[in-house]
C-alpha atoms as a PDB file:
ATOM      1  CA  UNK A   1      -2.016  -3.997 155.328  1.00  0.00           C
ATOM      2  CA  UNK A   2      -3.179  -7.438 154.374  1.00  0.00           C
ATOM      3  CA  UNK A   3      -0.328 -10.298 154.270  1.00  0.00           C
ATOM      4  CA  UNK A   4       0.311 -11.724 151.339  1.00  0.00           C
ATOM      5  CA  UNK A   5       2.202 -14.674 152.814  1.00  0.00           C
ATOM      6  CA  UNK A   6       1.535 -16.745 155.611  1.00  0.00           C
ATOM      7  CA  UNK A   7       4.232 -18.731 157.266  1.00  0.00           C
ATOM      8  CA  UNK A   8       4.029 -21.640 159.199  1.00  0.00           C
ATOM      9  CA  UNK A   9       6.858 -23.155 161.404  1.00  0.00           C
ATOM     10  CA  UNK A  10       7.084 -26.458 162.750  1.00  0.00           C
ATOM     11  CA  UNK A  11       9.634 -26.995 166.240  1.00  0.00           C
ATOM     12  CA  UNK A  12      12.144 -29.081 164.481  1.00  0.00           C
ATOM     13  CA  UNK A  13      13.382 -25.746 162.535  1.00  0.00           C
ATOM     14  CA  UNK A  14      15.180 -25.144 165.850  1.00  0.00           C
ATOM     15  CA  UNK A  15      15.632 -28.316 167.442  1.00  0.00           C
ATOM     16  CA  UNK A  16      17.118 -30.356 164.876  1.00  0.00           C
ATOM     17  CA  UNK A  17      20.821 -29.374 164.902  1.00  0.00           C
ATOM     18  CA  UNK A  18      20.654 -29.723 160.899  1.00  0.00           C
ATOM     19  CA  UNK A  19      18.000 -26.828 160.033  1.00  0.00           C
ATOM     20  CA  UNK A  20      19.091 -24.838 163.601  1.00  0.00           C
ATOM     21  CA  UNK A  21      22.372 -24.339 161.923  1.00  0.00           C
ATOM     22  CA  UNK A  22      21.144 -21.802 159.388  1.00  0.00           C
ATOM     23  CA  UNK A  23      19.640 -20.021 162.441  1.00  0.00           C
ATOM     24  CA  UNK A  24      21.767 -20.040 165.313  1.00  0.00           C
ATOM     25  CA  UNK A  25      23.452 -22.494 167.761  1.00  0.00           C
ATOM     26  CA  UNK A  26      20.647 -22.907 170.357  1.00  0.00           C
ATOM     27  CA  UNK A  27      17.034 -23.378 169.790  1.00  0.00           C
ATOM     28  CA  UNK A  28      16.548 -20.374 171.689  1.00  0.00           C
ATOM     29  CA  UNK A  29      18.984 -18.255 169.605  1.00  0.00           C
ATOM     30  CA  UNK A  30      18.050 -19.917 166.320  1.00  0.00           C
ATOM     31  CA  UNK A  31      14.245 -18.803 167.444  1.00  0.00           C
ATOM     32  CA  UNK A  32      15.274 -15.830 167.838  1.00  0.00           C
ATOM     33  CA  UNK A  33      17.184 -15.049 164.634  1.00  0.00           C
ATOM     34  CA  UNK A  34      14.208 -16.248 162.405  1.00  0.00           C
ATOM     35  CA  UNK A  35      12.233 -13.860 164.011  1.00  0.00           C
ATOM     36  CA  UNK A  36      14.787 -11.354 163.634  1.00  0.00           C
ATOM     37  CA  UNK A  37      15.483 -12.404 159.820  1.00  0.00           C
ATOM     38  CA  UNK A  38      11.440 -12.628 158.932  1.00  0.00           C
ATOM     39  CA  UNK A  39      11.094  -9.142 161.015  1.00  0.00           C
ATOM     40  CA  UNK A  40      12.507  -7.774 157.877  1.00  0.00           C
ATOM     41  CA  UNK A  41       9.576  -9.174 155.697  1.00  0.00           C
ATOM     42  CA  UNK A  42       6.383  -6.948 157.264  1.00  0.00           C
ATOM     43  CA  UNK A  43       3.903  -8.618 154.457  1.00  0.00           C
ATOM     44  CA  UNK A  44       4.795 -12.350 155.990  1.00  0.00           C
ATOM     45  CA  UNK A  45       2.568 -13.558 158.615  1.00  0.00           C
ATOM     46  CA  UNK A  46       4.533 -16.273 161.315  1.00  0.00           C
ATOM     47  CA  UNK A  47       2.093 -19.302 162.430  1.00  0.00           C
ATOM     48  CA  UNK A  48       2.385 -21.745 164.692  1.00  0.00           C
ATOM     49  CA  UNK A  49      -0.360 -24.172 165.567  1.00  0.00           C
ATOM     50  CA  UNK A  50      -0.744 -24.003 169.382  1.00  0.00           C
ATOM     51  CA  UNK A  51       0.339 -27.724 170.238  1.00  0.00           C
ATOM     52  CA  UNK A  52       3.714 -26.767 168.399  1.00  0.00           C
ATOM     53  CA  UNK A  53       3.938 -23.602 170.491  1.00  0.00           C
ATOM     54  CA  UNK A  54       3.236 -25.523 173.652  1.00  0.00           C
ATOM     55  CA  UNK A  55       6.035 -27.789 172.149  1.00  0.00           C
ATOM     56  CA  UNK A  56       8.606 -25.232 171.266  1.00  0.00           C
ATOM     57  CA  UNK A  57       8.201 -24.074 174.904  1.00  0.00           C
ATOM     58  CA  UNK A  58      10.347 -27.632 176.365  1.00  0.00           C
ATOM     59  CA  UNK A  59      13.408 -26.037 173.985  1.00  0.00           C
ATOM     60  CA  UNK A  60      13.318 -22.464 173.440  1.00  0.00           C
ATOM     61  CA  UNK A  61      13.325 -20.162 176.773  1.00  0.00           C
ATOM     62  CA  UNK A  62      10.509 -17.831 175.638  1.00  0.00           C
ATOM     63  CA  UNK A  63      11.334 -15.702 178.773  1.00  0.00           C
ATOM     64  CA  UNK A  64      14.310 -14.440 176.412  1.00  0.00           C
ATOM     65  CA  UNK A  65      12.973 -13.575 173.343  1.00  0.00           C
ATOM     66  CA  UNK A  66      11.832  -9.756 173.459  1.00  0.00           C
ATOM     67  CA  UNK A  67       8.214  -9.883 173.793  1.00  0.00           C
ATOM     68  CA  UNK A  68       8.323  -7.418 170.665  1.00  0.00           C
ATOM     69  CA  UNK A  69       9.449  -9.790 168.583  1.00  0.00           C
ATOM     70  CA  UNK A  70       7.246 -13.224 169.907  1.00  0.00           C
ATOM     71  CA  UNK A  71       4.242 -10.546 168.813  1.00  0.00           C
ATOM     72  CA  UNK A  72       5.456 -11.516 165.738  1.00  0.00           C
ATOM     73  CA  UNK A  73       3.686 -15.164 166.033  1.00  0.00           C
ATOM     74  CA  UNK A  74       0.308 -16.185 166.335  1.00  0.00           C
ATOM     75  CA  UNK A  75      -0.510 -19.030 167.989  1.00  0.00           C
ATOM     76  CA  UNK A  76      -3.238 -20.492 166.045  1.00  0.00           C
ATOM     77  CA  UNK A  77      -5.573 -24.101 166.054  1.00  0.00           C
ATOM     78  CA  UNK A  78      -7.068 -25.157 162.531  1.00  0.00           C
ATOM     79  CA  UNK A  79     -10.632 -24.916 162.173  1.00  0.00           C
ATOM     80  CA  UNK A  80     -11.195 -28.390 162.805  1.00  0.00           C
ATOM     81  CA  UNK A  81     -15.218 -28.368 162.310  1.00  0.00           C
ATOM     82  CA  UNK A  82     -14.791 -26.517 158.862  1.00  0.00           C
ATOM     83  CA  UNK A  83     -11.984 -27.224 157.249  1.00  0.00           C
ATOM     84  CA  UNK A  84     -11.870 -30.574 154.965  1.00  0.00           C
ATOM     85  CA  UNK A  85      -9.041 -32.787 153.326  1.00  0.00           C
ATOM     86  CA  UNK A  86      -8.888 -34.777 150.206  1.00  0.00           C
ATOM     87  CA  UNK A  87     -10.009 -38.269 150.641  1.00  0.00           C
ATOM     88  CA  UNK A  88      -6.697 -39.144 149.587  1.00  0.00           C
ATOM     89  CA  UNK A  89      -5.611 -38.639 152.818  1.00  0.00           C
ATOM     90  CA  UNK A  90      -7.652 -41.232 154.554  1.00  0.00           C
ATOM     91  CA  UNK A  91      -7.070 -43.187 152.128  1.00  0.00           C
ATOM     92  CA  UNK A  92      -3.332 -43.160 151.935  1.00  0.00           C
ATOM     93  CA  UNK A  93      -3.086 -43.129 155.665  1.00  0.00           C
ATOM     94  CA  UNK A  94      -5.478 -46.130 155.995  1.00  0.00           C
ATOM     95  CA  UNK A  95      -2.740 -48.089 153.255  1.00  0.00           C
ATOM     96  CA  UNK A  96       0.300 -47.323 154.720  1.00  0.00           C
ATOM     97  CA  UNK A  97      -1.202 -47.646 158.282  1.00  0.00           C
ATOM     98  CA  UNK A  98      -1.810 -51.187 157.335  1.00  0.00           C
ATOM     99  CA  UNK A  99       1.582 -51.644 155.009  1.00  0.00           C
ATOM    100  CA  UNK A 100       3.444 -50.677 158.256  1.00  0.00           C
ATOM    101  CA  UNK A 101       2.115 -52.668 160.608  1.00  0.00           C
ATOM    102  CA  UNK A 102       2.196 -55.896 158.876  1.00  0.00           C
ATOM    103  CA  UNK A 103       5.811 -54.809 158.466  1.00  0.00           C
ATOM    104  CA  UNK A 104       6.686 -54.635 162.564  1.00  0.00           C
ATOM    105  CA  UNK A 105       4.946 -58.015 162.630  1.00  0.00           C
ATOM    106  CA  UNK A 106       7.213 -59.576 160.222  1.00  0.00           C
ATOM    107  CA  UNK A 107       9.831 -57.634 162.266  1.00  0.00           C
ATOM    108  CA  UNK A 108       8.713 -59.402 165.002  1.00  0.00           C
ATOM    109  CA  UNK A 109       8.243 -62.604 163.940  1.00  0.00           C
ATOM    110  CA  UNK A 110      11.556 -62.383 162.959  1.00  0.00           C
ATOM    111  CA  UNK A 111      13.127 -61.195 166.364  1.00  0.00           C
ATOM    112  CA  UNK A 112      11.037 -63.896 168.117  1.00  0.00           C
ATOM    113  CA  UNK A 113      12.649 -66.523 165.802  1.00  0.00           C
ATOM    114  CA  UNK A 114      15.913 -65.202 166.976  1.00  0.00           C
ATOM    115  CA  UNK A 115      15.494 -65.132 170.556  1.00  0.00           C
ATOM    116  CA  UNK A 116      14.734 -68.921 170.068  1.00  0.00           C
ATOM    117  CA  UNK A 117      18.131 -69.486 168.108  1.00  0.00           C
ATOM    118  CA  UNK A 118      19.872 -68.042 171.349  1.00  0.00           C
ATOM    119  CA  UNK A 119      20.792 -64.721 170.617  1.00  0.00           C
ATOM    120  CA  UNK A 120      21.071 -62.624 172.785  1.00  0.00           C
ATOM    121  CA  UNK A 121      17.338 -61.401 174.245  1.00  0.00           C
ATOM    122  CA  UNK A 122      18.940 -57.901 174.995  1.00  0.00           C
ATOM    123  CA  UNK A 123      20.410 -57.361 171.485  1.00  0.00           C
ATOM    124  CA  UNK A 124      17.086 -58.577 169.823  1.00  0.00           C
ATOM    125  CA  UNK A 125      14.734 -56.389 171.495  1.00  0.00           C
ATOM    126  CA  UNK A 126      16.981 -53.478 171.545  1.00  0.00           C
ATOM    127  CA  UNK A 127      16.920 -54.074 167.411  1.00  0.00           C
ATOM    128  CA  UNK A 128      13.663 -54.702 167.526  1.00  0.00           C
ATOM    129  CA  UNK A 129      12.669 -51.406 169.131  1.00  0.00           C
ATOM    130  CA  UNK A 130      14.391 -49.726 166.895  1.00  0.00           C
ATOM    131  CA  UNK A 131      13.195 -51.552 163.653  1.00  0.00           C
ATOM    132  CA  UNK A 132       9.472 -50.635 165.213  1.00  0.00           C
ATOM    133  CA  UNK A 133      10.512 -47.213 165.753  1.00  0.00           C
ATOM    134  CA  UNK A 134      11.936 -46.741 161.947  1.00  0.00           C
ATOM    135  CA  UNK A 135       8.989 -48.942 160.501  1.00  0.00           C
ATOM    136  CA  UNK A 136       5.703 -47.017 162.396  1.00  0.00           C
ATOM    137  CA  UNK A 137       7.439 -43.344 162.467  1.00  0.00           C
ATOM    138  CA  UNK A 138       9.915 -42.601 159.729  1.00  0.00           C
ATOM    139  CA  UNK A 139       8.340 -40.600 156.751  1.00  0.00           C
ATOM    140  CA  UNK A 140       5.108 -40.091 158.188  1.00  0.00           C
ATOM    141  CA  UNK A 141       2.611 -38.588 160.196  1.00  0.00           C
ATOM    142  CA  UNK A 142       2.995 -39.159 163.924  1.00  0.00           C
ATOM    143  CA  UNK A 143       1.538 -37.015 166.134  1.00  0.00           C
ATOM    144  CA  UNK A 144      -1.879 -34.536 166.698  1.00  0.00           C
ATOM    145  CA  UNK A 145       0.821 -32.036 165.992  1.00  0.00           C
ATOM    146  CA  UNK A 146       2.047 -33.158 162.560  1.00  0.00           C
ATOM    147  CA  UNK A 147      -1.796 -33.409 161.593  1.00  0.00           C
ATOM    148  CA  UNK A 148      -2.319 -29.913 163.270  1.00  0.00           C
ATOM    149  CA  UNK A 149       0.494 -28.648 161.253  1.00  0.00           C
ATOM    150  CA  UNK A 150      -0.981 -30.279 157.924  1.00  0.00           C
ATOM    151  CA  UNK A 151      -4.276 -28.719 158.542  1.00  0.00           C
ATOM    152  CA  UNK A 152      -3.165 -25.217 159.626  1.00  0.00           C
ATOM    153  CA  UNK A 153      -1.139 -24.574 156.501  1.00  0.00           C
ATOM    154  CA  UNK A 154      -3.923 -25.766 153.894  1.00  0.00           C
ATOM    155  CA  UNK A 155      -6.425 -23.583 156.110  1.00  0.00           C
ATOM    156  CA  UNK A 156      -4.165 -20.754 155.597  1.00  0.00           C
ATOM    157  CA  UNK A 157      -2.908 -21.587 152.261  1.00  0.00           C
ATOM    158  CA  UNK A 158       0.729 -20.475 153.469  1.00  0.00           C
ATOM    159  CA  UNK A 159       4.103 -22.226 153.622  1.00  0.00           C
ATOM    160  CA  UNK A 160       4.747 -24.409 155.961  1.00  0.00           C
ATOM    161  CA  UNK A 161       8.473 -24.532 157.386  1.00  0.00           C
ATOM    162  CA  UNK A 162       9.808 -28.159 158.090  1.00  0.00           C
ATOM    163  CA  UNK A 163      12.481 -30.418 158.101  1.00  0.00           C
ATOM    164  CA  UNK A 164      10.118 -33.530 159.119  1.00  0.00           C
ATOM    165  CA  UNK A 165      10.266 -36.105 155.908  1.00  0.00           C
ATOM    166  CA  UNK A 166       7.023 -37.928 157.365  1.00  0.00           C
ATOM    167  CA  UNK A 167       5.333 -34.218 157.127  1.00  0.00           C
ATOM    168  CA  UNK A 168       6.984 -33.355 153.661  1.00  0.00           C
ATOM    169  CA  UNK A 169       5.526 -36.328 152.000  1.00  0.00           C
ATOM    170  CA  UNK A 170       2.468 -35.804 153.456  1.00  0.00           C
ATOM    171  CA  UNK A 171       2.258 -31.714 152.111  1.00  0.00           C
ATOM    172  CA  UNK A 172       2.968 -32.925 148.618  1.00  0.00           C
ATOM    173  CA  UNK A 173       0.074 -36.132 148.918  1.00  0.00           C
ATOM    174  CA  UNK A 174      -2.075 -32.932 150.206  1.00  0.00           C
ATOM    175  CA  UNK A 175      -0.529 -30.652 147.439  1.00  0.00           C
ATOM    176  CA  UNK A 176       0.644 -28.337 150.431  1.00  0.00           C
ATOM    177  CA  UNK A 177       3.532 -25.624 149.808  1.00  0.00           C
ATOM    178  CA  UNK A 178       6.569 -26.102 152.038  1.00  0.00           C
ATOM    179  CA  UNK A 179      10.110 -25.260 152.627  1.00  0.00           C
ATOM    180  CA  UNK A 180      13.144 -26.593 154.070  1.00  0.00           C
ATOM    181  CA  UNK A 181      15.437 -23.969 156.350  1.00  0.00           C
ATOM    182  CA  UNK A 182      17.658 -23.763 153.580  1.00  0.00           C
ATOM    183  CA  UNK A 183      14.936 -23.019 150.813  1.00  0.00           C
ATOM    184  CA  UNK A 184      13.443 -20.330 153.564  1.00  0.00           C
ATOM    185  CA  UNK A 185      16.475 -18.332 153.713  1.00  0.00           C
ATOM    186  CA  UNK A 186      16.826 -18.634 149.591  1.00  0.00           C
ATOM    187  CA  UNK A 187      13.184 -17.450 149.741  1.00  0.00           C
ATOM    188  CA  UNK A 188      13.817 -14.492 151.834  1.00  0.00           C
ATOM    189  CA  UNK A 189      15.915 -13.156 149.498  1.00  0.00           C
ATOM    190  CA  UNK A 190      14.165 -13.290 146.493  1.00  0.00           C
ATOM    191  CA  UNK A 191      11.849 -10.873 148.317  1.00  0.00           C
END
């Protein structure tokens, strides 16, 4: 039977306490449960890119899911050599690379100019790390793994599952098909 639908998770569907919830309480049990609630679905195909199956592994306890039901998954890498992408996405990258970075300069500047007024060193670079943090990672693409994701679901031309805003924006500059938790389960049942 060929699938018509090929699904795509990403780790944060279990680890982040706000998309777990529709699942269950633990990433292991929320794991679980999608597998269980997809189970239901035998023309959906589950994907995970292999780095974010290597990842899941530090939060769910694969030694208790039922090996029945991890058959369910396939672990799978893009085809890196063949596979292409809009030059949009260099592009875009390439602007808000640059748009960021002068950002956590300015950021800098800034805490530097503090620390000189006397506040307090600890407080500024504290603030300062987590300026940089918000600046470089919030709403976009991180990690190998949130490019591997990307490129896994175009390949496949499925759905990729997220709650990652950085990997959201990036599917609709890409004009990739995704879902929150909450839109998966309203998906399942329109089935």
């Amino acid at each position: 039977m060929e699938l018509k639908e090929k699904i795509i998770i990403d780790t944060n569907v279990f680890v982040n306490p706000d998309s777990r919830k529709y699942f269950g309480k633990t990433p292991t049990a929320a794991f679980k449960n999608f597998l269980k609630k997809t189970g239901d679905y035998p023309h959906l195909g589950l994907y995970v890119p292999v780095s974010i199956f290597e990842e899941m592994k530090n939060f769910i306890h694969m030694d208790k899911v039922p090996k029945g039901m991890l058959k369910a998954v396939t672990s799978k890498e893009p085809n890196w050599k063949k596979l292409s992408m809009p030059a949009v996405l260099l592009y875009r990258l390439t602007d808000e690379f640059q748009t960021r970075v002068n950002k956590g300069l300015r950021r800098t500047e800034r805490a530097l100019k503090e620390a000189q007024e006397g506040l307090a060193l600890k407080d500024t670079l504290a603030k300062l790390k987590q300026d940089h943090n918000t600046l470089l990672r919030e709403n976009f693409i991180d990690s190998g793994e949130d490019v591997e994701l990307l490129f896994l679901t175009k390949q496949l031309e499925g759905i990729l599952i997220t709650t990652d805003k950085g990997i959201i924006k990036w599917s609709e500059i890409l004009g990739i098909r995704y879902l929150e938790p909450s839109d998966f389960l309203t998906y399942l049942e329109s089935l």
